[in-house]
N, C-alpha and C. Protein backbone atom coordinates (compact mmCIF):
# COMPACT_ATOMS: atom_id res chain seq x y z
N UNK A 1 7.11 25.58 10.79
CA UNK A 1 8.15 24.73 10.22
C UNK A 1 7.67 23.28 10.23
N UNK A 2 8.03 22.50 9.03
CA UNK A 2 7.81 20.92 9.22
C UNK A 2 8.83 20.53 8.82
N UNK A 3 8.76 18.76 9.47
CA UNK A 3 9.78 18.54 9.46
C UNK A 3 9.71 16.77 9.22
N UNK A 4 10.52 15.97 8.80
CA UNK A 4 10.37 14.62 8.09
C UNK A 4 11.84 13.95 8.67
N UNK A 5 11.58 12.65 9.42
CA UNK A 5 12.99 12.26 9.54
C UNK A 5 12.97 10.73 9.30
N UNK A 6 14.57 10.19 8.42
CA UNK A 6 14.27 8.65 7.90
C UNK A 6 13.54 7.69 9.11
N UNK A 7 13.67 8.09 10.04
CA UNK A 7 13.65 6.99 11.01
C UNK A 7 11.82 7.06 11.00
N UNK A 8 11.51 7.92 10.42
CA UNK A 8 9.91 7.96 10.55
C UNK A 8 9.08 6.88 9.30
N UNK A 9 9.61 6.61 8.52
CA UNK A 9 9.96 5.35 7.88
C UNK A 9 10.42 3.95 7.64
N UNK A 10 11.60 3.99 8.88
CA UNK A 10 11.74 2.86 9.24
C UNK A 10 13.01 2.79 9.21
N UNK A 11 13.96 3.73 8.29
CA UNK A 11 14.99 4.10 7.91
C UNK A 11 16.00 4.47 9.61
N UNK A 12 16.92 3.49 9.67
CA UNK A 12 17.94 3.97 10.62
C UNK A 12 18.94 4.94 9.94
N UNK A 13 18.46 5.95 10.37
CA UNK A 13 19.09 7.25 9.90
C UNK A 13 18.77 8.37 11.07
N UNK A 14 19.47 8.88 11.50
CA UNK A 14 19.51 10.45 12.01
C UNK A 14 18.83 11.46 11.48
N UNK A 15 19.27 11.05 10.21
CA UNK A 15 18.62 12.69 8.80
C UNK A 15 17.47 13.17 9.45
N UNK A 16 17.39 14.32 9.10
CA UNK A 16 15.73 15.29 9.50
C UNK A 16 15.87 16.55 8.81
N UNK A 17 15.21 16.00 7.81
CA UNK A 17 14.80 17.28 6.83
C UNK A 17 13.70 18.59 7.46
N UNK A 18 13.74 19.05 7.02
CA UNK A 18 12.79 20.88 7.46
C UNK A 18 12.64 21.94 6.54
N UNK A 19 11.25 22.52 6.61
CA UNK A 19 11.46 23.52 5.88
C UNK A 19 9.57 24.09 6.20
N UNK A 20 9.75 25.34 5.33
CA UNK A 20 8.40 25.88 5.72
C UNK A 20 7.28 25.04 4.97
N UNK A 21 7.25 24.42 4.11
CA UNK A 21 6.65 23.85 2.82
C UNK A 21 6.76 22.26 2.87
N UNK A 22 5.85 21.31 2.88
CA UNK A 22 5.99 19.58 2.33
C UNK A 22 6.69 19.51 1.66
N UNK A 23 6.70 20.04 0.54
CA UNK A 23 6.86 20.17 -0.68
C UNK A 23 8.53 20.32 -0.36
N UNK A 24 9.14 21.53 0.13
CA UNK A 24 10.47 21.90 0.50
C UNK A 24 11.10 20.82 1.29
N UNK A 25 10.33 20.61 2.40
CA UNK A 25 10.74 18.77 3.22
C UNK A 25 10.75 17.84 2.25
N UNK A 26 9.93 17.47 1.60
CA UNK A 26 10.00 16.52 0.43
C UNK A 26 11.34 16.49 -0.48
N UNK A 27 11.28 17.68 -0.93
CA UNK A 27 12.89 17.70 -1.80
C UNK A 27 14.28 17.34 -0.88
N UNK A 28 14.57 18.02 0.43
CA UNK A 28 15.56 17.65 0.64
C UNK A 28 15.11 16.24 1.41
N UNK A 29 14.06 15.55 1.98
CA UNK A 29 14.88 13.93 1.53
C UNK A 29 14.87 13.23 0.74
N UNK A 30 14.34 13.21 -0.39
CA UNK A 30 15.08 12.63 -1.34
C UNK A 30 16.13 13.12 -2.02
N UNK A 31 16.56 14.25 -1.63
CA UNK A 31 17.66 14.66 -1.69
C UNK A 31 19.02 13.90 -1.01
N UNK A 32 18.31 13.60 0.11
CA UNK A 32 19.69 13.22 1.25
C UNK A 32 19.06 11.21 0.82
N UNK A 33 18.19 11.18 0.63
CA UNK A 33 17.84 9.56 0.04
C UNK A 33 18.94 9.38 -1.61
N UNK A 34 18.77 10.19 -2.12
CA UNK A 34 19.36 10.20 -3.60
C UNK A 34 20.95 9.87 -3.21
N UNK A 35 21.58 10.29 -2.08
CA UNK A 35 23.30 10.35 -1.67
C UNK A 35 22.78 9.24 -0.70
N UNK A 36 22.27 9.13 0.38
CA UNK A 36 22.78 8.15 1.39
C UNK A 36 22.47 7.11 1.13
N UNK A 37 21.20 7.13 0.74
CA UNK A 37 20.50 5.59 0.86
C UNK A 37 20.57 5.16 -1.08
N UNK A 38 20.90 5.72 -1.56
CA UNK A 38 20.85 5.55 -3.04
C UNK A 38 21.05 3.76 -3.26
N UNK A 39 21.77 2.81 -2.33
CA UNK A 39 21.69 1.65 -2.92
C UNK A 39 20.11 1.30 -2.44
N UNK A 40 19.83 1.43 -1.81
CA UNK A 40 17.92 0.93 -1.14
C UNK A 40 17.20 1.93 -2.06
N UNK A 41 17.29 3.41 -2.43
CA UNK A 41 16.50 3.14 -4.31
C UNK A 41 16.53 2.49 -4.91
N UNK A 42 17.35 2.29 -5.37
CA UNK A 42 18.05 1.82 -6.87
C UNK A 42 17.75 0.60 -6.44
N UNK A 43 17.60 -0.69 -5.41
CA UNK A 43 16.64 -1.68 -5.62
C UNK A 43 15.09 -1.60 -5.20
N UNK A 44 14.87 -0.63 -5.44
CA UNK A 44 13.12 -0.57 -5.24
C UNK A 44 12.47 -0.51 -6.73
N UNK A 45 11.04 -1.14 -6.83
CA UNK A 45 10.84 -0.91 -7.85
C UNK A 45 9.55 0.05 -8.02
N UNK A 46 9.34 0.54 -8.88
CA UNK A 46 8.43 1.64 -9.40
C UNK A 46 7.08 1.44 -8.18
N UNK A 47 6.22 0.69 -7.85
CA UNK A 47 5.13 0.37 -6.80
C UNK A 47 5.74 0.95 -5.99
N UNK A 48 7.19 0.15 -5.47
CA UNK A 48 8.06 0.67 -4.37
C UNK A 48 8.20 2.11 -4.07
N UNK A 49 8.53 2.42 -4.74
CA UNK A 49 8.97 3.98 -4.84
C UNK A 49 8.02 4.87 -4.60
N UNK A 50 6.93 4.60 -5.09
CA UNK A 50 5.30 5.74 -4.96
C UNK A 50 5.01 5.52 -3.54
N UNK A 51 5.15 3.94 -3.21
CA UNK A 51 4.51 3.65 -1.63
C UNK A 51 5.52 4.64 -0.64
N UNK A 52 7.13 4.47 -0.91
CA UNK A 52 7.87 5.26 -0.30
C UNK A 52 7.97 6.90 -0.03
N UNK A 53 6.96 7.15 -1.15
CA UNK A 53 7.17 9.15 -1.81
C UNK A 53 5.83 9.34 -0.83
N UNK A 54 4.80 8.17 -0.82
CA UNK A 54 3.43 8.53 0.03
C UNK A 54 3.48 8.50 1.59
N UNK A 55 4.76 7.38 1.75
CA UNK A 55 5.26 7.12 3.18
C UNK A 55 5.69 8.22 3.84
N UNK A 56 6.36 9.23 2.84
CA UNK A 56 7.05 10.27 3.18
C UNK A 56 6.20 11.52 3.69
N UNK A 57 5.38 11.74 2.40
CA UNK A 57 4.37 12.59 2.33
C UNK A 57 3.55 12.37 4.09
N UNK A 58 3.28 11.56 4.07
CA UNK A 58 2.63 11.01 5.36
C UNK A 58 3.07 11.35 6.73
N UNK A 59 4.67 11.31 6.64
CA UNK A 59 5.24 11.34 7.44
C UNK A 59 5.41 13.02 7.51
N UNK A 60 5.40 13.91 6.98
CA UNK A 60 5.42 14.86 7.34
C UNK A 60 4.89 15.83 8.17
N UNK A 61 5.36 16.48 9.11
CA UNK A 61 4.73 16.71 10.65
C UNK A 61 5.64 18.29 11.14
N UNK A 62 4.23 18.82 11.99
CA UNK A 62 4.85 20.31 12.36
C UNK A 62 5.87 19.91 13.35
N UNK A 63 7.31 20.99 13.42
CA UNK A 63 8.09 20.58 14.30
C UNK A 63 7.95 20.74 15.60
């Protein structure tokens, strides 16, 4: 199982996504980014956003 949580980002958040797959961790946080944090997208800009999807990627770790 792996597992990704906002705070591994920098993000004060609880959230902790999981799943067998990056790929599966990957979807549900930006899943739970798309609802919670949607105003801190929506001012990021395109650079922003890739550095954030790689931050993530990065951050992903066996549980």
């Amino acid at each position: 199982m792996l597992k990704f949580a906002c705070k591994d980002v920098g993000v004060e958040c609880d959230f902790v996504a999981t799943g067998a797959t990056a790929e599966e961790v990957k979807e549900k946080a930006f899943a739970h980014a798309g609802v919670v944090h949607a105003d801190m997208l929506k001012a990021m800009n395109k650079d922003e956003l890739a550095q954030m999807t790689k931050a993530v990627e990065a951050n992903i770790k066996p549980e």
